[in-house]
Protein backbone atom coordinates (compact mmCIF):
# COMPACT_ATOMS: atom_id res chain seq x y z
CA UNK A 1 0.00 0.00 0.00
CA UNK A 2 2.94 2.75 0.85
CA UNK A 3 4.37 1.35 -2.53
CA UNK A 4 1.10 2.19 -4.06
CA UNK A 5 0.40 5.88 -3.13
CA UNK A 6 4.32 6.54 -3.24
CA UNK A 7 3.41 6.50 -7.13
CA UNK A 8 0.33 8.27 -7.13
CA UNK A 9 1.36 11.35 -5.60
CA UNK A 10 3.19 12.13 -8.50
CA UNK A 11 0.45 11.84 -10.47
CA UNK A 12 -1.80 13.80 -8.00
CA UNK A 13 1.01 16.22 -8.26
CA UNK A 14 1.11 16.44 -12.15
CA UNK A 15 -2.33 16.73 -12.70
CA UNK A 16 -2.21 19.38 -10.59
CA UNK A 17 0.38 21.44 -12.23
CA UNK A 18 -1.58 21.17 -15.53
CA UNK A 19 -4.94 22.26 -14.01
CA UNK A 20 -2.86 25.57 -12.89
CA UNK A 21 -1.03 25.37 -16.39
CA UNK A 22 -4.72 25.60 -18.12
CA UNK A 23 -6.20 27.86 -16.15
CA UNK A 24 -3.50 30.34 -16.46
CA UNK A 25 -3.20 29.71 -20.28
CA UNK A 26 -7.11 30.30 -20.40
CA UNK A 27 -6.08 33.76 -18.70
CA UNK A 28 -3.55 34.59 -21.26
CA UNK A 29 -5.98 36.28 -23.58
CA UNK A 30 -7.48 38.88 -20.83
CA UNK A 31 -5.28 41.58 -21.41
CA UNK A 32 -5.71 41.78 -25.10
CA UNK A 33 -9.13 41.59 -24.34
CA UNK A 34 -9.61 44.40 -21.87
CA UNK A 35 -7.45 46.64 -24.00
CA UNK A 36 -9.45 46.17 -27.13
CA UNK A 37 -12.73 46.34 -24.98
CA UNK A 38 -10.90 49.74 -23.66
CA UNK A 39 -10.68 50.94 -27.02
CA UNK A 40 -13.37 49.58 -29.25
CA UNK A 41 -16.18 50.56 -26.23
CA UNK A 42 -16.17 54.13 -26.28
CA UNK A 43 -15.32 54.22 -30.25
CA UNK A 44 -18.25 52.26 -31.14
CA UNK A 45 -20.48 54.43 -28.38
CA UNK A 46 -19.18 57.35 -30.45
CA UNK A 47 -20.04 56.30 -33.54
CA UNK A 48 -23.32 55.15 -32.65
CA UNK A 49 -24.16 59.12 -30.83
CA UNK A 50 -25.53 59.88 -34.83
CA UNK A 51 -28.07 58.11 -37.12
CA UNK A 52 -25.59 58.63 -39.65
CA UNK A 53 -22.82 57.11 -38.05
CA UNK A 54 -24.55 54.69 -36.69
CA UNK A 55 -25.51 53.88 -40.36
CA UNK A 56 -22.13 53.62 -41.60
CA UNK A 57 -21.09 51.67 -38.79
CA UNK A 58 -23.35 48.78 -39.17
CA UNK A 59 -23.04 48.38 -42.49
CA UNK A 60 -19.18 48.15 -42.28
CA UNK A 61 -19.29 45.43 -39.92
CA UNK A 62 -21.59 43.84 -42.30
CA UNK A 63 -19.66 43.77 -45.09
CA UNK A 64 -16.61 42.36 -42.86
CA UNK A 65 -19.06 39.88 -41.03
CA UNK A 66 -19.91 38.64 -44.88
CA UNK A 67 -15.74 38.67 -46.14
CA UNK A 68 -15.11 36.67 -42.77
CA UNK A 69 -18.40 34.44 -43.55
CA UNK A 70 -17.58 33.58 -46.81
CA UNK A 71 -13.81 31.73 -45.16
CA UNK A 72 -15.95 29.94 -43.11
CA UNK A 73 -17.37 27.51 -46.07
CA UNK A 74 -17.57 24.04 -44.49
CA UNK A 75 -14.51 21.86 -46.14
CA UNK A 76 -15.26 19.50 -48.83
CA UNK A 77 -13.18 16.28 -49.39
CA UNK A 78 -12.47 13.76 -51.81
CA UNK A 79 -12.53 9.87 -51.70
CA UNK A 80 -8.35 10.08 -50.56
CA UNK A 81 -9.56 12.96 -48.09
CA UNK A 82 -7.24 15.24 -49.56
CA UNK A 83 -8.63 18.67 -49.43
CA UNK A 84 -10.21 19.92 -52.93
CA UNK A 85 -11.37 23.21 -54.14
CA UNK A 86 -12.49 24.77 -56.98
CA UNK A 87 -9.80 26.66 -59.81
CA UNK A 88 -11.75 29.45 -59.95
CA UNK A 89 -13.39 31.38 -57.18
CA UNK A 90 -17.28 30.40 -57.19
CA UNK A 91 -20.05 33.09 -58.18
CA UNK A 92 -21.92 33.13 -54.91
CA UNK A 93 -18.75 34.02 -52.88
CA UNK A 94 -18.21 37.16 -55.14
CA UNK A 95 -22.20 38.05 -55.18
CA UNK A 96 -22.99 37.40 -51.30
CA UNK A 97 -21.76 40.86 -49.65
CA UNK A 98 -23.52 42.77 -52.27
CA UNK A 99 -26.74 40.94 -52.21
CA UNK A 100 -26.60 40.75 -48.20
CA UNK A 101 -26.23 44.65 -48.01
CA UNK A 102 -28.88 45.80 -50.58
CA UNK A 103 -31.68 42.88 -48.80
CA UNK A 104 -30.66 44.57 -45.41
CA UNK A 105 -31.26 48.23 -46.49
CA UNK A 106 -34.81 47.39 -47.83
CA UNK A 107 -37.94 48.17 -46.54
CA UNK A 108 -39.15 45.96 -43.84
CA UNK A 109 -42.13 45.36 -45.57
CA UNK A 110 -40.39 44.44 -48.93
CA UNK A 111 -37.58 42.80 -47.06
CA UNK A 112 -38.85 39.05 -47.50
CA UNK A 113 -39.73 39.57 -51.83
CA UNK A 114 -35.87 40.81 -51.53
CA UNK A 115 -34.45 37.84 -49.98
CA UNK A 116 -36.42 35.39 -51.92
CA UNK A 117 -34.64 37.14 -55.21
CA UNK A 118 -31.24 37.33 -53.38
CA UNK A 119 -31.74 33.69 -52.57
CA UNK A 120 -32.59 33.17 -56.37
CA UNK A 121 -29.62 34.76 -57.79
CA UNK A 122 -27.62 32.37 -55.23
CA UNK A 123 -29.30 29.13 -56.98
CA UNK A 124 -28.87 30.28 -60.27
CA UNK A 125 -24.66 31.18 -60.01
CA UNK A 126 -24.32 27.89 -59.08
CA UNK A 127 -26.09 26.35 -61.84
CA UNK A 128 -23.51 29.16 -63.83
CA UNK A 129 -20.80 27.72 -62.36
CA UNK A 130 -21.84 23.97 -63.12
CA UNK A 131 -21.72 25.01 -66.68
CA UNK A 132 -18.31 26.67 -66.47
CA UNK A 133 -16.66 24.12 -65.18
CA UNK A 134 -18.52 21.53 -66.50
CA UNK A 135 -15.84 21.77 -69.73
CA UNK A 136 -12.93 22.37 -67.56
CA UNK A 137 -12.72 19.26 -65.61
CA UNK A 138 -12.69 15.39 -66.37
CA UNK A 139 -15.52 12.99 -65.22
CA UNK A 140 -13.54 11.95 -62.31
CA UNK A 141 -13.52 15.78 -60.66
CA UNK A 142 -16.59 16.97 -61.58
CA UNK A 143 -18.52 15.10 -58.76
CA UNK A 144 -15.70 17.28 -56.29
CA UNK A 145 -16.04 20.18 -58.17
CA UNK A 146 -20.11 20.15 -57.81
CA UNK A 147 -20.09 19.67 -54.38
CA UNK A 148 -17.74 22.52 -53.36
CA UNK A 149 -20.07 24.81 -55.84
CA UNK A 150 -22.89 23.42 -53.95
CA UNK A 151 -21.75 23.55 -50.44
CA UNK A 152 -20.54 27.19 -50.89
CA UNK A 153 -23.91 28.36 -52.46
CA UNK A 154 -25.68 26.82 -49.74
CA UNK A 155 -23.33 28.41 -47.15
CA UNK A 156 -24.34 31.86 -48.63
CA UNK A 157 -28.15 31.16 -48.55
CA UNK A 158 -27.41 30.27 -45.01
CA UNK A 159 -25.85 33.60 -44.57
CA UNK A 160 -28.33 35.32 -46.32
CA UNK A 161 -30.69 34.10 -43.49
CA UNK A 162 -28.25 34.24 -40.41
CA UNK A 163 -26.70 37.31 -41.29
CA UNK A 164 -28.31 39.61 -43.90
CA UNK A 165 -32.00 39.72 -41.50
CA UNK A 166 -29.76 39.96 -38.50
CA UNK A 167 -28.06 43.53 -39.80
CA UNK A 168 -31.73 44.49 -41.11
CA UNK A 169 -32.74 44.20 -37.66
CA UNK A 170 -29.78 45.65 -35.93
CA UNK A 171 -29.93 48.55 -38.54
CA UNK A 172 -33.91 48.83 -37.40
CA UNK A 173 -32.80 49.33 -33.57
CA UNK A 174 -30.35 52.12 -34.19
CA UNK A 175 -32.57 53.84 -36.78
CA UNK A 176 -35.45 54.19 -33.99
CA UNK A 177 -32.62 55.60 -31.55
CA UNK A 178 -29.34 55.72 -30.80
CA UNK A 179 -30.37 54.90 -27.18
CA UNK A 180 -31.58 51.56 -28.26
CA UNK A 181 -28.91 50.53 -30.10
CA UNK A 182 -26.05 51.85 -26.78
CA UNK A 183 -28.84 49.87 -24.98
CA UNK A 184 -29.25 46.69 -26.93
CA UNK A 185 -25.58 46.34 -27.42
CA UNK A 186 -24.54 46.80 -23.71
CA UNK A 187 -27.20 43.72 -22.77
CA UNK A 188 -25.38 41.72 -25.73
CA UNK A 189 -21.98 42.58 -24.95
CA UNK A 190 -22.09 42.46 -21.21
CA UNK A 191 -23.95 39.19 -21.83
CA UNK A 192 -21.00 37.72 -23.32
CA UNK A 193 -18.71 39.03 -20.53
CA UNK A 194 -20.83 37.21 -18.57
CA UNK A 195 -20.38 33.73 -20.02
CA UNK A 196 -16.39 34.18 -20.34
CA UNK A 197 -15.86 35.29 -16.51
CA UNK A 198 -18.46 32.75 -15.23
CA UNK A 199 -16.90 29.91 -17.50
CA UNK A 200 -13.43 30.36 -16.40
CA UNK A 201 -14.37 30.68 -12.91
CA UNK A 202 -15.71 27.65 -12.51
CA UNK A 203 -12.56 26.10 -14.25
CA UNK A 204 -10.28 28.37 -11.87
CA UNK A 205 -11.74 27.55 -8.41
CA UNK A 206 -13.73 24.30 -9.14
CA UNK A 207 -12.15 22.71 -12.25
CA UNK A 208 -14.73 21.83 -13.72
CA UNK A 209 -18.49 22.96 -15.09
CA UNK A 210 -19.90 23.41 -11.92
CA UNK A 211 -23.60 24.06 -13.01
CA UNK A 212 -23.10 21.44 -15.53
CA UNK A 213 -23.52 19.29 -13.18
CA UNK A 214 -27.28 19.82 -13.04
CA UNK A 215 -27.51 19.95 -16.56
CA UNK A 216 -29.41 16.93 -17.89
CA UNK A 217 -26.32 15.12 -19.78
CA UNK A 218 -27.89 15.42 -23.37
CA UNK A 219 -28.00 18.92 -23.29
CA UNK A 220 -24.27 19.01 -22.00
CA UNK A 221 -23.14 16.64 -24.62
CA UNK A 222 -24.60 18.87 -27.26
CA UNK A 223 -22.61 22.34 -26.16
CA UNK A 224 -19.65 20.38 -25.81
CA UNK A 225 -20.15 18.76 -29.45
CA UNK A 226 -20.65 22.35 -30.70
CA UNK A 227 -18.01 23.96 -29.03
CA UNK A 228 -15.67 21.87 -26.40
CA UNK A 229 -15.12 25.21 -24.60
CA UNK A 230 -18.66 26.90 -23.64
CA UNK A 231 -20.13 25.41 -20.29
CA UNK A 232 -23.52 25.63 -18.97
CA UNK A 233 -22.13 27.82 -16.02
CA UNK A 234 -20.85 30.12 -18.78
CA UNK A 235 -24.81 30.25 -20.20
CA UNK A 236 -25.96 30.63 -16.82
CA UNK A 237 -22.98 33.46 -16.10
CA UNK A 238 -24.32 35.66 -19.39
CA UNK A 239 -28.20 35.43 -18.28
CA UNK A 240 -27.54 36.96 -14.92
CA UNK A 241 -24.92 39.49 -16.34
CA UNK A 242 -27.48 40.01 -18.73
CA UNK A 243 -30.06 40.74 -17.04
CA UNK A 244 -27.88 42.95 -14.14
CA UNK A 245 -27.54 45.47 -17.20
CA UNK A 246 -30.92 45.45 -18.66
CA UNK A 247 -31.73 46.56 -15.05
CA UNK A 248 -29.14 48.88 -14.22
CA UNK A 249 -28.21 50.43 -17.63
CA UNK A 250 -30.91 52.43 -18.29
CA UNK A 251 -30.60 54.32 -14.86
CA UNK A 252 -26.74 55.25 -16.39
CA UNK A 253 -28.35 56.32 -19.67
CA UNK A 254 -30.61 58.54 -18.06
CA UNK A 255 -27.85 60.01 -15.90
CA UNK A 256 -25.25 60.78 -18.72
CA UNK A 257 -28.75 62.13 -20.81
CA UNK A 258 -29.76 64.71 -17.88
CA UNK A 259 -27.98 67.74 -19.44
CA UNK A 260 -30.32 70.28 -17.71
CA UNK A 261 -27.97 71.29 -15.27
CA UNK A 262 -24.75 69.68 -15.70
CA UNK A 263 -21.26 71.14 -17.54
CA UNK A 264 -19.30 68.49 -18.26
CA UNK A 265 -16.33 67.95 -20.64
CA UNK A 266 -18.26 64.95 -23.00
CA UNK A 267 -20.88 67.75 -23.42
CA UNK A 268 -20.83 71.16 -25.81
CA UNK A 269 -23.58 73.33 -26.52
CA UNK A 270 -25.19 73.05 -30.05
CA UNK A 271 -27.14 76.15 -30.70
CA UNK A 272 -30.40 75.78 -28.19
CA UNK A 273 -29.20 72.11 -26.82
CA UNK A 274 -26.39 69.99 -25.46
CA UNK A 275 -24.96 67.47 -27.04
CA UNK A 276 -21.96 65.53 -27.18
CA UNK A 277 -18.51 65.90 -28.11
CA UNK A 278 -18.44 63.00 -30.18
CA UNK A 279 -21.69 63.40 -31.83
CA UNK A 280 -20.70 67.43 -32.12
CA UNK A 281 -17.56 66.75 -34.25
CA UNK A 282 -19.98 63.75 -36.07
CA UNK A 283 -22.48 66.07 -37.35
CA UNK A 284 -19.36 68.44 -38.18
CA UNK A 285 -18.31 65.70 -40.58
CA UNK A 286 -21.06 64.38 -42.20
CA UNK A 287 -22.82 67.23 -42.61
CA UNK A 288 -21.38 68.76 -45.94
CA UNK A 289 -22.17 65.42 -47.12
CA UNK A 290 -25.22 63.98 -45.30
CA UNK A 291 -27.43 66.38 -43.96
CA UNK A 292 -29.12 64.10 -40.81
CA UNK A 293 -33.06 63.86 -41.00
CA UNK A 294 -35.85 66.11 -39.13
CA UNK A 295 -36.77 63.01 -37.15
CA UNK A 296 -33.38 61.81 -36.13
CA UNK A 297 -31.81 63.05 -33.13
CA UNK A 298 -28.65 61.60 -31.40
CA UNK A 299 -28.11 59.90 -28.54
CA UNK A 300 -28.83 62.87 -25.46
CA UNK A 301 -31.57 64.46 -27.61
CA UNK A 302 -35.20 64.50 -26.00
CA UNK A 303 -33.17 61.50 -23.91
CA UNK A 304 -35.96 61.44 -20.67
CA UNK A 305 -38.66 61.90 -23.00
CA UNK A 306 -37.57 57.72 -24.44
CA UNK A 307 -36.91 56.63 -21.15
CA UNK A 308 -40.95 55.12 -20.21
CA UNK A 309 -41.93 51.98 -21.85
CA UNK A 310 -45.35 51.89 -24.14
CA UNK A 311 -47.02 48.25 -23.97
CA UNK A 312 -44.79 45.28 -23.89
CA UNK A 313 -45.93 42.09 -26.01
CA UNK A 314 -46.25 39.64 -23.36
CA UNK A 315 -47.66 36.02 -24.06
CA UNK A 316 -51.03 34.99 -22.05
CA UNK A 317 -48.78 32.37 -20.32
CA UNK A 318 -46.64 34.60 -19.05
CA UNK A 319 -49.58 37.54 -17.99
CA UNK A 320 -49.44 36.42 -14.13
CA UNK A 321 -49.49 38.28 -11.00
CA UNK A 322 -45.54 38.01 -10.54
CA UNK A 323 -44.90 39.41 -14.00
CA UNK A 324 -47.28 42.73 -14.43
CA UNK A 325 -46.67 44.00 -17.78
CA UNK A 326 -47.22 47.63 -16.49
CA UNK A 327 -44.05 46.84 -13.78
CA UNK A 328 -40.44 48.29 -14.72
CA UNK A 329 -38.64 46.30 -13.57
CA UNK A 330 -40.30 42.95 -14.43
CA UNK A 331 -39.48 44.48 -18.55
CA UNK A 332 -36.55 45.02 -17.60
CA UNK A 333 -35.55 41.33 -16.24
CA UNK A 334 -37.81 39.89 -19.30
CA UNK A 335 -36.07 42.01 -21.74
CA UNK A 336 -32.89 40.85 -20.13
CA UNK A 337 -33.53 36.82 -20.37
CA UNK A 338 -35.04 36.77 -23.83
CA UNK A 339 -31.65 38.42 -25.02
CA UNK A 340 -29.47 37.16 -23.45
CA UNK A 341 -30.76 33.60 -24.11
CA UNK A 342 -30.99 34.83 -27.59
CA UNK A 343 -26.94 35.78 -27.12
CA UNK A 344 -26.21 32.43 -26.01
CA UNK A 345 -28.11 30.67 -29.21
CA UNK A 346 -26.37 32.66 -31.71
CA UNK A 347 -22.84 32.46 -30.22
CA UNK A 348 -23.68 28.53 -30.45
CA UNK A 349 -25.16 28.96 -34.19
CA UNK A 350 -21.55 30.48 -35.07
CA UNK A 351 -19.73 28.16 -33.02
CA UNK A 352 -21.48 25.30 -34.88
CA UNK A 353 -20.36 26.48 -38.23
CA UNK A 354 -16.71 27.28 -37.33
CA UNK A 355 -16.48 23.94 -36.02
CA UNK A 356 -18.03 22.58 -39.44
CA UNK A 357 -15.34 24.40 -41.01
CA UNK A 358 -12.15 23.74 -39.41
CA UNK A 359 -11.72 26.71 -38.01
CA UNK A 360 -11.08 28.34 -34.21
CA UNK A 361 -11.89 31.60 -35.15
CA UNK A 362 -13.65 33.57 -38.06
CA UNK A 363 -10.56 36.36 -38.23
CA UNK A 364 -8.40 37.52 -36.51
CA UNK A 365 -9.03 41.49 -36.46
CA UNK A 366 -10.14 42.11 -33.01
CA UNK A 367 -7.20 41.32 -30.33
CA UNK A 368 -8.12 39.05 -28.15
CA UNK A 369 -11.76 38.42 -29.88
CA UNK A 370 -11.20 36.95 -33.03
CA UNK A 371 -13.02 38.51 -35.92
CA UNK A 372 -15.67 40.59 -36.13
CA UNK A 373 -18.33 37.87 -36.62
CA UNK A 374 -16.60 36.60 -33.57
CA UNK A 375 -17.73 39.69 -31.81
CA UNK A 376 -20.83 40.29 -33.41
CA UNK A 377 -22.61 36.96 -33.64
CA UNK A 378 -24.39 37.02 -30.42
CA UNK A 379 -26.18 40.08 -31.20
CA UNK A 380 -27.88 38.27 -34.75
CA UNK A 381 -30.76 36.44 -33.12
CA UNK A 382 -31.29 38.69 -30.22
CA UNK A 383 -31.90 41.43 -32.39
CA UNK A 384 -34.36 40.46 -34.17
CA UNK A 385 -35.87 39.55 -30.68
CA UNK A 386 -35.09 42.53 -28.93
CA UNK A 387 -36.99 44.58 -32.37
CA UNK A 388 -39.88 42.36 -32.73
CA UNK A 389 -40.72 42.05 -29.06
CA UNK A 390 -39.58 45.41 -27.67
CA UNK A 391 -40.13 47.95 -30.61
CA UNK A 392 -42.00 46.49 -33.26
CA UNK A 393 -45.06 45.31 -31.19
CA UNK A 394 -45.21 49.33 -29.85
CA UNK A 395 -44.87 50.83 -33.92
CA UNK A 396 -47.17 48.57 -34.74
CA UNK A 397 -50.05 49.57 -32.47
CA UNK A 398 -49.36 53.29 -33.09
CA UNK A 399 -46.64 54.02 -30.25
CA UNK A 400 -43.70 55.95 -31.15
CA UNK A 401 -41.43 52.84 -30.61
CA UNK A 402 -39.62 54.12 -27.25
CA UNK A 403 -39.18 51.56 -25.42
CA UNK A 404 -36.16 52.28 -23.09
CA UNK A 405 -36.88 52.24 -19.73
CA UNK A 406 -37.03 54.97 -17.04
């Protein structure tokens, strides 16, 4: 017996070292991360101050989001498994980022009779490219070359769906205010905080998924099929941070939009009003080039007259006593949950497809992040939940879509 755990403390001691090993290897990344949060934070705050801006700025992340889509085409292989591609690049790759951006700047109402001809042109390059290479290649690679044409054309349809009505939406948010959009984006972002810092926690001081644990295995085994390192604790982690700034955020907002008797250095006077710096020198810019519309107004503008909620869709299940749809702070914990459990589905969704396609990450443009569809995919299902359940429902029945919350 002393024989016996004489050789198993060095194996107690080993393991050991490697759980401290991985934990402070899954560290490594934080201060890349906090500096580019440091950064990229207040830029993208800035930018989103002006409808015009704001514009731009979502439709530049688009067009990356579609360039770092279109490397994420699931791998095709041959009967040797030797990786195969096509000579020439295929149609649908060169078509997608144009046809995503003109479907997401259409009108909502038109937006469906848009996609269904984007999704048409998609078919039809591929039957294009069948023909082109049809003559190019003998009998024995045309099978491989069909199958890469088809499984990047179907890719692109996919991404017509995942990501072109994801920007349409997320371009809907920020055109009914900038406040939604700061708003939206801190519950998504602070969401995914949420999930790393709770995740790695567990690892740190429990090593392992500690919530997990009460997961029913099948649902375990199907994050960890989709991506080996997202935990259940994680998902838990990014509800409760999300829902800690739905509550708390809007308070901030209302704070920073109170400009009645406050001089501070983030705020300048614009002729009758306050506004800020960064929306100031904004307007100073786009101006000779894009005069900004009667009905726009930036991020501080009539900012206490958005902050009450108008009447929040709630389903007749979920009309009880503990959840009054008149209470603030019950919309504020709902709006919380349904996006950040919207978050949590479209980080998996991506996760899913990088996996599919051999990759870790979709880029590598954001330090510490990955790309920008890295950075950006939570927020593709939860905004079209956050718009149809939080502004669209309130349009619809004649409000004036303000929905951020006092």
């Amino acid at each position: 017996p002393s024989t016996h755990h004489t050789h198993e403390r060095p194996k107690i001691a080993d393991k050991r070292r490697q759980q401290t090993t991985t934990t402070m290897v899954s560290w490594s990344d934080l201060p890349k991360r906090i500096l580019t949060l440091s950064i990229g934070a207040p830029f993208v705050m800035c930018l989103l101050s002006d409808p015009r801006s704001s514009f731009l700025f979502f439709q530049s992340v688009h067009v990356l989001c579609c360039i770092e889509w279109i490397r994420l085409v699931p791998t095709a292989r041959n009967d040797n498994d030797n990786m195969t591609t096509t000579h020439e690049t295929p149609s649908s790759r060169i078509m997608f980022p144009f046809l995503s951006v003109l479907v997401s700047v259409s009108e909502t109402t038109h937006v469906t009779s848009w996609l269904i001809g984007a999704v048409s042109l998609l078919y039809l390059s591929a039957q294009f490219d069948f023909s082109r290479h049809l003559s190019k290649t003998t009998s024995s690679q045309e099978e491989v070359q069909r199958k890469a044409i088809q499984q990047c054309t179907q890719h692109c349809i996919h991404g017509m769906v995942y990501i072109t009505l994801s920007f349409h939406h997320l371009l809907l948010i920020s055109s009914t205010s900038s406040y939604h959009a700061i708003y939206f984006l801190s519950i998504v972002w602070n969401s995914d905080t949420g999930a790393l810092l709770f995740g790695r926690l567990s690892q740190a001081f429990f090593h392992s998924d500690i919530l997990g644990l009460l997961c029913p295995p099948t649902i375990m085994k199907f994050i960890k099929t989709t991506s080996p390192s997202k935990s259940f604790t994680g998902m838990v982690g990014a509800i409760i941070l999300g829902v800690v700034t739905a509550v708390t955020w809007p308070s901030f907002m209302g704070w920073v939009g109170d400009t009645s008797s406050r001089q501070s250095w983030w705020l300048v006077q614009d002729g009758d009003d306050k506004t800020t710096v960064a929306s100031y020198c904004i307007n100073f810019i786009l101006s000779p080039f894009w005069q900004a519309s009667p009905s726009s107004s930036s991020c501080l503008q009539n900012v206490q007259e958005t902050l009450s909620y108008p009447n929040l869709y709630l389903p007749s299940f979920l009309q009880l006593p503990p959840l009054d749809p008149n209470n603030i702070l019950t919309k504020r914990i709902l709006i919380g949950i349904a996006t950040s459990i919207a978050a949590v589905l479209g980080d998996l969704v991506e996760s899913a497809i990088k996996r599919s396609s051999g990759k870790k990450d979709s880029g590598k443009l954001l330090p510490g992040h990955g790309g920008l569809l890295d950075r950006f995919d939570s927020t593709f299902l939860s905004g079209a939940v956050y718009w149809h359940w939080c502004l669209a429902s309130s349009l619809y029945d004649g409000g004036d879509g303000d929905v951020c919350i006092q």
